[in-house]
C-alpha atoms as a PDB file:
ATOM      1  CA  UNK A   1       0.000   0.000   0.000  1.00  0.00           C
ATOM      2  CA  UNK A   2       2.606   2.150   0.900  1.00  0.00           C
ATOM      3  CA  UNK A   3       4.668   1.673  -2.464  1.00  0.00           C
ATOM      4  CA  UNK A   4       1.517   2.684  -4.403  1.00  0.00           C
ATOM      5  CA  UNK A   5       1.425   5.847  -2.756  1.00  0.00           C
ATOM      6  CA  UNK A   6       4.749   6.377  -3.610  1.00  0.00           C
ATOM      7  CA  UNK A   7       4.231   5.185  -7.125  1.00  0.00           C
ATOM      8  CA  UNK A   8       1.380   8.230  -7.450  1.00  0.00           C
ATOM      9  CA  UNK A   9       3.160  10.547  -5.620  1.00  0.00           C
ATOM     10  CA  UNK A  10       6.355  10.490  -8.151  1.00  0.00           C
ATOM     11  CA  UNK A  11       3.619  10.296 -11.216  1.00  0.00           C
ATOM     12  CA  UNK A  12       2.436  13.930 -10.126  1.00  0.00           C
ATOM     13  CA  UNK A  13       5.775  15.169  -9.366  1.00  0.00           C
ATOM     14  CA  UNK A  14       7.043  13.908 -13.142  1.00  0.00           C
ATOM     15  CA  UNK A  15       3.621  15.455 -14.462  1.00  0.00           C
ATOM     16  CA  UNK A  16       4.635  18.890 -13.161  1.00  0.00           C
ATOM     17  CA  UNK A  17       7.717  19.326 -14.585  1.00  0.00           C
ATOM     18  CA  UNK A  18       8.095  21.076 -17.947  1.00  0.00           C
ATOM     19  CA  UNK A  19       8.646  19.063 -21.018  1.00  0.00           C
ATOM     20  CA  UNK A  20      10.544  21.481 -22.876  1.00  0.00           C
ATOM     21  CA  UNK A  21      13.978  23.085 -21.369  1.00  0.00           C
ATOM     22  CA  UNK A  22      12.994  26.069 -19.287  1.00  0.00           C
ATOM     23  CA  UNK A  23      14.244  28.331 -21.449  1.00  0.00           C
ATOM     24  CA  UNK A  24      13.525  29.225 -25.035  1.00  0.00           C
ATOM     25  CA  UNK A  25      15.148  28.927 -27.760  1.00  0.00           C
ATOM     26  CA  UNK A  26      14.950  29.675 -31.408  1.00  0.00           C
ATOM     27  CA  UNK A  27      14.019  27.267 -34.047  1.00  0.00           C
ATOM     28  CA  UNK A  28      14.267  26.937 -37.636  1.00  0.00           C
ATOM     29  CA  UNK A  29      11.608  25.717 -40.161  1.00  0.00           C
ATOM     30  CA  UNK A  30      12.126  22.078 -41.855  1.00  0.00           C
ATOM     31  CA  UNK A  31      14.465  22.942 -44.880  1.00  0.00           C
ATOM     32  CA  UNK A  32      14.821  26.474 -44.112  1.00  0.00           C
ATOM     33  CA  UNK A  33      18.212  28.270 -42.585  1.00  0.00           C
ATOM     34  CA  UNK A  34      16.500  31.329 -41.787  1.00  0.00           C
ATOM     35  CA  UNK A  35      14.514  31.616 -37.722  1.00  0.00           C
ATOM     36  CA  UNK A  36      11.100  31.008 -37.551  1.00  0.00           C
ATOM     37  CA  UNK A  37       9.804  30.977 -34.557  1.00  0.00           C
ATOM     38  CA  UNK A  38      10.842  30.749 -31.075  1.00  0.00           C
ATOM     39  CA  UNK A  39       9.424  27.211 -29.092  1.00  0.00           C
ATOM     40  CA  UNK A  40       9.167  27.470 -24.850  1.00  0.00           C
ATOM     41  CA  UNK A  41       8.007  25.389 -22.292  1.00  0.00           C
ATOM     42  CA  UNK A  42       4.522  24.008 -23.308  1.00  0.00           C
ATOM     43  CA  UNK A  43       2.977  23.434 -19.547  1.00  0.00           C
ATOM     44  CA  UNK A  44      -0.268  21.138 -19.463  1.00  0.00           C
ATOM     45  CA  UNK A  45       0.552  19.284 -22.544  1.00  0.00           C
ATOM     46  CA  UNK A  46       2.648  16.121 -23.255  1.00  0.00           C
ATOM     47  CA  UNK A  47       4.037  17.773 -27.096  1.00  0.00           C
ATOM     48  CA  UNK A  48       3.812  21.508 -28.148  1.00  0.00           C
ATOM     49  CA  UNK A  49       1.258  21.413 -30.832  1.00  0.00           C
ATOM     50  CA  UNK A  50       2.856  23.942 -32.956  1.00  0.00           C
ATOM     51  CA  UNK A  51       6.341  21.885 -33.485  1.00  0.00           C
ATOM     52  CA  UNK A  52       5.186  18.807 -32.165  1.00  0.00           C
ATOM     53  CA  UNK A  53       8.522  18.371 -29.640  1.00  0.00           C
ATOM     54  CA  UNK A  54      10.599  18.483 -32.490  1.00  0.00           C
ATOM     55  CA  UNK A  55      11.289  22.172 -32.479  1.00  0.00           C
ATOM     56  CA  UNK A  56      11.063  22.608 -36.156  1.00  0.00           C
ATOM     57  CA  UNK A  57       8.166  23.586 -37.981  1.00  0.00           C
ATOM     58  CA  UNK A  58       7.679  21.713 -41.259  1.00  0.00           C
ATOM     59  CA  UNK A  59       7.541  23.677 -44.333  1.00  0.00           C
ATOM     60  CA  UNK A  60       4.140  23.119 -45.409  1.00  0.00           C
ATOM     61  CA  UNK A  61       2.756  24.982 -42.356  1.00  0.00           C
ATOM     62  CA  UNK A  62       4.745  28.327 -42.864  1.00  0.00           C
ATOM     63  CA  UNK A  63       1.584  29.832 -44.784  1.00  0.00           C
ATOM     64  CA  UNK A  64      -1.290  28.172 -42.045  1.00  0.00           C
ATOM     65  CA  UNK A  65       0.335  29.563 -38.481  1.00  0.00           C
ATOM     66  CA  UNK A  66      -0.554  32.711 -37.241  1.00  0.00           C
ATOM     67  CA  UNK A  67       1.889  34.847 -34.796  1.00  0.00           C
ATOM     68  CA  UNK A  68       0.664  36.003 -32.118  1.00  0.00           C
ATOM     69  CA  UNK A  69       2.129  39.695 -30.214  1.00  0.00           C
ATOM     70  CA  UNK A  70       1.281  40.830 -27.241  1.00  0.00           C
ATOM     71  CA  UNK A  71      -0.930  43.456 -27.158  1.00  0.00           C
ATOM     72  CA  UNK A  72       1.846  45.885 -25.292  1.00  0.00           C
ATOM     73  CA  UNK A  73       3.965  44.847 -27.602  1.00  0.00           C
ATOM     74  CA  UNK A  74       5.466  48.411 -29.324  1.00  0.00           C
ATOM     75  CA  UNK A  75       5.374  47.831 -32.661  1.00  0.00           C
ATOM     76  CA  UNK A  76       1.391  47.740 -32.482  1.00  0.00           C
ATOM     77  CA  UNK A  77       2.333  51.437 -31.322  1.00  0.00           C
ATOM     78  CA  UNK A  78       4.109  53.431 -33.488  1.00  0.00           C
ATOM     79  CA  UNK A  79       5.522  56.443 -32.517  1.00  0.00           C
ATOM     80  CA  UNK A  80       4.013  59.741 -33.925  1.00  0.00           C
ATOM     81  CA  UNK A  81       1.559  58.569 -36.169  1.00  0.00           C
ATOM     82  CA  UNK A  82      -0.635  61.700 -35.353  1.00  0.00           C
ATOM     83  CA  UNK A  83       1.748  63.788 -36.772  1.00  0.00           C
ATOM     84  CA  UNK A  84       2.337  62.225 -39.597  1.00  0.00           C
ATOM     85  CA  UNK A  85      -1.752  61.663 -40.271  1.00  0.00           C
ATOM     86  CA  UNK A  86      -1.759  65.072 -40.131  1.00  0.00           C
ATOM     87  CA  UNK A  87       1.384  66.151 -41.984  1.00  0.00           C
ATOM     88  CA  UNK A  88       0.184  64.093 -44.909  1.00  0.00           C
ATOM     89  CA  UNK A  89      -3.187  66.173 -44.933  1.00  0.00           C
ATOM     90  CA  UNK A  90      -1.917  69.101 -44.501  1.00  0.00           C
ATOM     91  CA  UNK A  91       0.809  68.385 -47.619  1.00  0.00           C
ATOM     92  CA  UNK A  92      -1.892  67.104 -49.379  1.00  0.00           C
ATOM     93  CA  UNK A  93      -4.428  70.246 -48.734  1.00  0.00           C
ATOM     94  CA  UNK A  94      -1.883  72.457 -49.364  1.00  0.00           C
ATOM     95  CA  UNK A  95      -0.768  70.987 -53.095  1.00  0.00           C
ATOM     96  CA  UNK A  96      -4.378  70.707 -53.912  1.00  0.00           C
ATOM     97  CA  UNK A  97      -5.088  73.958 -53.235  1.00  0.00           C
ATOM     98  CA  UNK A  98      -1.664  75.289 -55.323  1.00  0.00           C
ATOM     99  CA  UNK A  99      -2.640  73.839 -57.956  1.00  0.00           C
ATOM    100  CA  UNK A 100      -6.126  74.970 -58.211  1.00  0.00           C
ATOM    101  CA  UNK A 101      -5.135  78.304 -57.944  1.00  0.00           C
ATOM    102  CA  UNK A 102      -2.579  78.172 -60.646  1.00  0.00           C
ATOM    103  CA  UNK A 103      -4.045  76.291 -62.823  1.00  0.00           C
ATOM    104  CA  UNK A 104      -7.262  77.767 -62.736  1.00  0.00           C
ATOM    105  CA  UNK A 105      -8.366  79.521 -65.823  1.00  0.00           C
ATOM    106  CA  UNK A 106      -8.349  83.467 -65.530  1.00  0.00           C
ATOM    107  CA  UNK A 107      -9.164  85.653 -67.788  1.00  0.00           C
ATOM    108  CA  UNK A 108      -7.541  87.196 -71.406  1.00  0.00           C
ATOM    109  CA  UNK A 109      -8.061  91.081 -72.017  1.00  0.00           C
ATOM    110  CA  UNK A 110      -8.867  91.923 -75.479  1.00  0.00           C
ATOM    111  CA  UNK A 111      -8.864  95.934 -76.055  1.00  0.00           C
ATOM    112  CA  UNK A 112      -8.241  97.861 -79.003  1.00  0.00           C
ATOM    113  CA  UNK A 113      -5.915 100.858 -79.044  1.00  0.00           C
ATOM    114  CA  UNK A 114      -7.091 102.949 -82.414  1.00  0.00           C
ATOM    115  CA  UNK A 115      -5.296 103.259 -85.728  1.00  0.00           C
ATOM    116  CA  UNK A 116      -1.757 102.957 -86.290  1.00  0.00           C
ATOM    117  CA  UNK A 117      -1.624 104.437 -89.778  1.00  0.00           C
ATOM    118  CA  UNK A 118      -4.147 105.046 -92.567  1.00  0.00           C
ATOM    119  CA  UNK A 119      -4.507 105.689 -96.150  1.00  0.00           C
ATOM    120  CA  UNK A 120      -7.450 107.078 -98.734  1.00  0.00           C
ATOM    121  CA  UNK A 121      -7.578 106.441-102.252  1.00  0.00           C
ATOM    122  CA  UNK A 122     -10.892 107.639-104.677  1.00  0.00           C
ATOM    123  CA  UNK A 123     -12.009 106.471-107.920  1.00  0.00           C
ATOM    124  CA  UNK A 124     -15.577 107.895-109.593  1.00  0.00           C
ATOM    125  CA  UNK A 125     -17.693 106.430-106.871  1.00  0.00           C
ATOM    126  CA  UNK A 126     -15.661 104.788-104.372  1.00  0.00           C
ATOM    127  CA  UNK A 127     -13.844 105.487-101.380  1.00  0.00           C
ATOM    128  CA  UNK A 128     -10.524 102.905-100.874  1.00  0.00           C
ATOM    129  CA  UNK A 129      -9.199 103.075 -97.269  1.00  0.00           C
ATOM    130  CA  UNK A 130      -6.640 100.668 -95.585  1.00  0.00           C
ATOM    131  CA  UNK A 131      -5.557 101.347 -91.974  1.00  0.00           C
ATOM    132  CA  UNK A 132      -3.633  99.500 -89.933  1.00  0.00           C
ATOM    133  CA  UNK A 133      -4.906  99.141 -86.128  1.00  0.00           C
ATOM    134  CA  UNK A 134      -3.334  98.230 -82.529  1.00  0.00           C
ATOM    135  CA  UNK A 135      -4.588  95.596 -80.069  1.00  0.00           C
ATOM    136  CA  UNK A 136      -3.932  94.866 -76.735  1.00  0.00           C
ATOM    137  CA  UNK A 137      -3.807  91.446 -75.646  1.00  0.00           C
ATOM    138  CA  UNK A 138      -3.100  90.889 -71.415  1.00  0.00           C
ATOM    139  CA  UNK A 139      -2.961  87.525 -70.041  1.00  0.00           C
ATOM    140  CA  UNK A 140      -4.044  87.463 -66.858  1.00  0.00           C
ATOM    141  CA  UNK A 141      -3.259  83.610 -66.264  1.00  0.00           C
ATOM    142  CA  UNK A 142      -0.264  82.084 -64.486  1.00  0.00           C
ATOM    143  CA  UNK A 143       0.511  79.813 -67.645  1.00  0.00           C
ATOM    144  CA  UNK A 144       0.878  81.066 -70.963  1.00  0.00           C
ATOM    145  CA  UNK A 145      -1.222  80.772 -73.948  1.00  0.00           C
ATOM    146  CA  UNK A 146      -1.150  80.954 -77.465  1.00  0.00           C
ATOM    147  CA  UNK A 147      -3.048  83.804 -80.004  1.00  0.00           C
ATOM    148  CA  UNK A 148      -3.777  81.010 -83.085  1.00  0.00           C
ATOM    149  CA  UNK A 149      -6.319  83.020 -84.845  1.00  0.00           C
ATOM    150  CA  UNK A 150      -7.838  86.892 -85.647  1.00  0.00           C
ATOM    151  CA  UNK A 151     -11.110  87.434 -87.548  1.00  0.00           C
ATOM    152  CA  UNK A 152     -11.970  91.225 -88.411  1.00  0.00           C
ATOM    153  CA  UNK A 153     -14.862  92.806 -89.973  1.00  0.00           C
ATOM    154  CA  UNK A 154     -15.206  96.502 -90.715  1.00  0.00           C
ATOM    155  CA  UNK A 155     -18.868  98.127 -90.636  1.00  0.00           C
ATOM    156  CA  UNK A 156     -19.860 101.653 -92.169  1.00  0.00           C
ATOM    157  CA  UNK A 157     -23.594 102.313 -91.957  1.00  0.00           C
ATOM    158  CA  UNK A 158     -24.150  98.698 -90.872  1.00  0.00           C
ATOM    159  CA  UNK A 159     -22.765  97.894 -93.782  1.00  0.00           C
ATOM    160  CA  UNK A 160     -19.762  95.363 -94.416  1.00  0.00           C
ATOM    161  CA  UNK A 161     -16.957  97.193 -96.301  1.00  0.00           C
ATOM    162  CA  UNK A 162     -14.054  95.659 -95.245  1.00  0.00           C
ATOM    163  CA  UNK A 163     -13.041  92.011 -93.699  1.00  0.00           C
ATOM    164  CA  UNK A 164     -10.197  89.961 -92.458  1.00  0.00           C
ATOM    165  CA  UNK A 165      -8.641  86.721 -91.191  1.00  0.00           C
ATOM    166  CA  UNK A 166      -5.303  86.229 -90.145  1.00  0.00           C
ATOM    167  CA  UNK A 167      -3.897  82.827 -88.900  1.00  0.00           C
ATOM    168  CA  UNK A 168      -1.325  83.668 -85.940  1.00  0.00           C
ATOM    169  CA  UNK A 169       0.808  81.744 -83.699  1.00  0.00           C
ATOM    170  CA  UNK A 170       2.033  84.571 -80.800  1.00  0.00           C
ATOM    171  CA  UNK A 171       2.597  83.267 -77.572  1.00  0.00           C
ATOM    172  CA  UNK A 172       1.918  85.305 -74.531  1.00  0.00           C
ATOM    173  CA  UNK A 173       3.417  84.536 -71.153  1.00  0.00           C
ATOM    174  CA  UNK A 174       2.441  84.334 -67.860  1.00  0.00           C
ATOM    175  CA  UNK A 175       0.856  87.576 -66.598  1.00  0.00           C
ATOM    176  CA  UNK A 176       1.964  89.613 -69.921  1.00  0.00           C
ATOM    177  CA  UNK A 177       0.619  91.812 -72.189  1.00  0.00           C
ATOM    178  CA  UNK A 178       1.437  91.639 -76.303  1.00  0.00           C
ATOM    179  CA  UNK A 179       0.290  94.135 -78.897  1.00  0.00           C
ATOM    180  CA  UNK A 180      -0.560  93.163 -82.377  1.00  0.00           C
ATOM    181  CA  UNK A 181      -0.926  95.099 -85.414  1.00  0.00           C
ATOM    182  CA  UNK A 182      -3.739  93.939 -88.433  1.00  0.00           C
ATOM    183  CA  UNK A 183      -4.341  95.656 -91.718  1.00  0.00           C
ATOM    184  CA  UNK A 184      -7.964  95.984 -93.496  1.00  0.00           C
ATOM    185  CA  UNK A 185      -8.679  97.237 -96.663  1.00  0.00           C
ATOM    186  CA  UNK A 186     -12.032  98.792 -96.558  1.00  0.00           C
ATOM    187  CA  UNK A 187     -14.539  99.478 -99.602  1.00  0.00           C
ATOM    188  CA  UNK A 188     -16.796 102.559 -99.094  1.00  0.00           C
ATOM    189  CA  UNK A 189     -19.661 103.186-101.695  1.00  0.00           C
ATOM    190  CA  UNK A 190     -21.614 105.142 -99.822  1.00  0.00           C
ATOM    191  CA  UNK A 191     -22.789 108.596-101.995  1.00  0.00           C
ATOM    192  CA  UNK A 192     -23.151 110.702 -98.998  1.00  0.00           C
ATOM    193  CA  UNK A 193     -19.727 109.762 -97.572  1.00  0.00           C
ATOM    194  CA  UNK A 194     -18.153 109.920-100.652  1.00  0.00           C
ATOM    195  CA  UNK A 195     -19.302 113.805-100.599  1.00  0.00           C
ATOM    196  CA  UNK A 196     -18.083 114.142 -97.019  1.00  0.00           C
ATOM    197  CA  UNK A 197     -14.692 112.938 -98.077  1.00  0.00           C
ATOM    198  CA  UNK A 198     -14.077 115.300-101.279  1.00  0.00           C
ATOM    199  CA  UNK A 199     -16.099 118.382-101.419  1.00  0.00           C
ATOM    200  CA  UNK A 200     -13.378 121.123 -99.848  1.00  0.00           C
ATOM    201  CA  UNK A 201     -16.035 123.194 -98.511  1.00  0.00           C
ATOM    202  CA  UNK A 202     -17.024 120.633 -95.704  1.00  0.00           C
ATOM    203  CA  UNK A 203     -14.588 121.106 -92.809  1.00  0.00           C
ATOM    204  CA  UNK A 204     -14.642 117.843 -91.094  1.00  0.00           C
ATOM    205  CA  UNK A 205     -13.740 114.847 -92.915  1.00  0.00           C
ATOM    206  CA  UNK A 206     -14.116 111.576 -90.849  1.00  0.00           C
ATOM    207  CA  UNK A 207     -15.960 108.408 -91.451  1.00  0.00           C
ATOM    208  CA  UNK A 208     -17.235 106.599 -88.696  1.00  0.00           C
ATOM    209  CA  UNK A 209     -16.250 102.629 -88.988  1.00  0.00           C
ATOM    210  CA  UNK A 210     -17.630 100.278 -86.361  1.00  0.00           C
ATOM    211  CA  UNK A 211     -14.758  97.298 -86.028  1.00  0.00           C
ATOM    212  CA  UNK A 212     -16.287  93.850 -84.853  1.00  0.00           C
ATOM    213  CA  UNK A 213     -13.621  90.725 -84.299  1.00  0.00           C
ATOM    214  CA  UNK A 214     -12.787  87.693 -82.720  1.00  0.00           C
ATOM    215  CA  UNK A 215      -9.831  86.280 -81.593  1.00  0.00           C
ATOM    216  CA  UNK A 216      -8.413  82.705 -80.632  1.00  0.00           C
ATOM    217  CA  UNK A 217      -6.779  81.881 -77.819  1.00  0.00           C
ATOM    218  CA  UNK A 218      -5.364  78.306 -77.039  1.00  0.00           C
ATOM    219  CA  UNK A 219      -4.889  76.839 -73.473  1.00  0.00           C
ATOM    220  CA  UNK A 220      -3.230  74.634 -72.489  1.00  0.00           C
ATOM    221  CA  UNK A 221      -6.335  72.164 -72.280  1.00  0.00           C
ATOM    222  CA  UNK A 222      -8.314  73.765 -74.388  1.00  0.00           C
ATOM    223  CA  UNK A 223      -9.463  76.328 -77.245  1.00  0.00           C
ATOM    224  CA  UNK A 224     -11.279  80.457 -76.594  1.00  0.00           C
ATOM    225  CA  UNK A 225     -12.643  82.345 -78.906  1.00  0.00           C
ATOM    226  CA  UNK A 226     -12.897  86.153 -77.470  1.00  0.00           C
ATOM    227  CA  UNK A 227     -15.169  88.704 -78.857  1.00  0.00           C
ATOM    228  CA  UNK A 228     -14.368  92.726 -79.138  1.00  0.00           C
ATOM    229  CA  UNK A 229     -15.639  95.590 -80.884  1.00  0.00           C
ATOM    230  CA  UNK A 230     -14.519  99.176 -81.286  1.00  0.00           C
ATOM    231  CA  UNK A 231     -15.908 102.418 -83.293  1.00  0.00           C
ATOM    232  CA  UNK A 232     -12.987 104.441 -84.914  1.00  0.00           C
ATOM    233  CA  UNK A 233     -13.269 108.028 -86.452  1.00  0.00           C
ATOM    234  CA  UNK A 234     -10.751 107.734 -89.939  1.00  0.00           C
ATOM    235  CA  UNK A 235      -9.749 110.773 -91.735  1.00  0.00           C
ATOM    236  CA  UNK A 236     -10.329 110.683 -95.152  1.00  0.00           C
ATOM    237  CA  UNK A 237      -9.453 113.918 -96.688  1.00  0.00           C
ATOM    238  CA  UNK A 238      -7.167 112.788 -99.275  1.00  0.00           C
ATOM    239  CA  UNK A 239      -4.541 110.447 -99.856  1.00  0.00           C
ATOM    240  CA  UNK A 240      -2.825 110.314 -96.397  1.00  0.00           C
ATOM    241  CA  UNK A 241      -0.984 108.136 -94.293  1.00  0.00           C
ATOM    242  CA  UNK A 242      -0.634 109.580 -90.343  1.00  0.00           C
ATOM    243  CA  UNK A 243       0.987 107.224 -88.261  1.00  0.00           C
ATOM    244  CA  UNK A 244       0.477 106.952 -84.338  1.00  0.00           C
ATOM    245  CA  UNK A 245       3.117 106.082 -81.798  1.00  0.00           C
ATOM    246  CA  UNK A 246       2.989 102.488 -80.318  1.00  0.00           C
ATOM    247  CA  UNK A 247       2.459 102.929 -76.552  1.00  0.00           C
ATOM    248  CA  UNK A 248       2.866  99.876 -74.682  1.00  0.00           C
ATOM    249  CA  UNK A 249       0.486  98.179 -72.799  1.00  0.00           C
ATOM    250  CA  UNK A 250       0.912  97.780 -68.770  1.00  0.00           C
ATOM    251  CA  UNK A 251       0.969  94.488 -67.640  1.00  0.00           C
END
């Protein structure tokens, strides 16, 4: 009786000791050099499930185990990732913004500046007149832009009498101002004007043009067509040619 006591007595004391050495060590995978995982004492159970006592964790497992960290464990706790949430907002506000601002379209300034130079010709019936006129252009944008195309037509007594269309290719630059010069050759067949222009005894000799256009402007992402007009008093007392100075435009 007494030797089966003793018998149970050394079967609890051999249950309560740990399998596994005390202290951990690391462990490789079955055909792999590199560490895998690291295999303690296993208390409460004969083999450790995970390596089954052989320390080694076969290959074909590597993709089904899950590691497990402590909840304390820093690396679930990065250091200053409120400041870098909000850094990368911020950067990310502040480009968006940037770019709106420069990219958004502005507007392009279209203003004639009168006649450059003129000149009157007369047959029986007719009045000839070319003049040469000045336009402002100011780009108010911070990208620049391209003048492809200028359509003019010249009106006297809501009539047509003179028209033209010039293909152009001047490039204006950001937050600049170009002036550009265009020629029409104007027909007048009015009886009345014709009078105005050639009798001597009338003292003021001017003919009153209205000047309608359009000009195209190219973006860079895409195509404006700008309308202007402008009424301009010619002299046309003979065959004369009175240039203006050229006064450049402020930006």
């Amino acid at each position: 009786m007494g030797g089966t006591f003793s018998q149970l007595s050394s079967g609890k004391e051999d249950e309560n000791k740990a399998i596994l050495s005390p202290n951990p060590a690391s462990y490789s995978s079955t055909h792999s050099s590199k560490p895998f995982c690291s295999c303690g004492p296993y208390e409460g159970v004969g083999t450790c499930p995970t390596c089954q006592g052989s320390g080694k964790i076969p290959q074909a497992l590597e993709k089904q185990l899950v590691a497990l960290i402590p909840y304390g464990d820093q690396r679930l706790k990065p250091r200053h990732t409120k400041l870098f949430v909000f850094l990368a907002v911020l950067i990310c506000l502040v480009t968006s913004s940037s770019v709106i601002f420069f990219l958004f379209p502005r507007s392009i300034t279209v203003q004639p500046a009168g006649i450059n130079s003129s000149t009157v010709a007369f047959d029986e019936a007719d009045i000839h007149l070319n003049m040469t006129n000045i336009l402002n252009i100011s780009n108010s944008n911070y990208y620049p832009i391209t003048v492809t195309q200028l359509t003019i037509e010249v009106l006297h007594l809501s009539l047509v009498v003179g028209q033209v269309s010039d293909s152009l290719l001047l490039h204006i630059g950001p937050l600049a101002s170009e002036q550009v010069l265009y020629a029409v050759a104007c027909r007048i067949w009015d009886e009345n004007t014709y009078k105005i222009c050639t009798w001597l005894k009338i003292k003021v000799h001017h003919v009153l043009l209205h000047i309608q256009g359009t000009l195209t402007c190219s973006y860079p992402s895409h195509t404006e067509q700008l309308v202007f007009q402008n009424y301009e008093y010619v002299d046309c007392r003979g065959n004369t040619s009175v240039p203006h100075l050229l006064i450049p435009h402020p930006p």
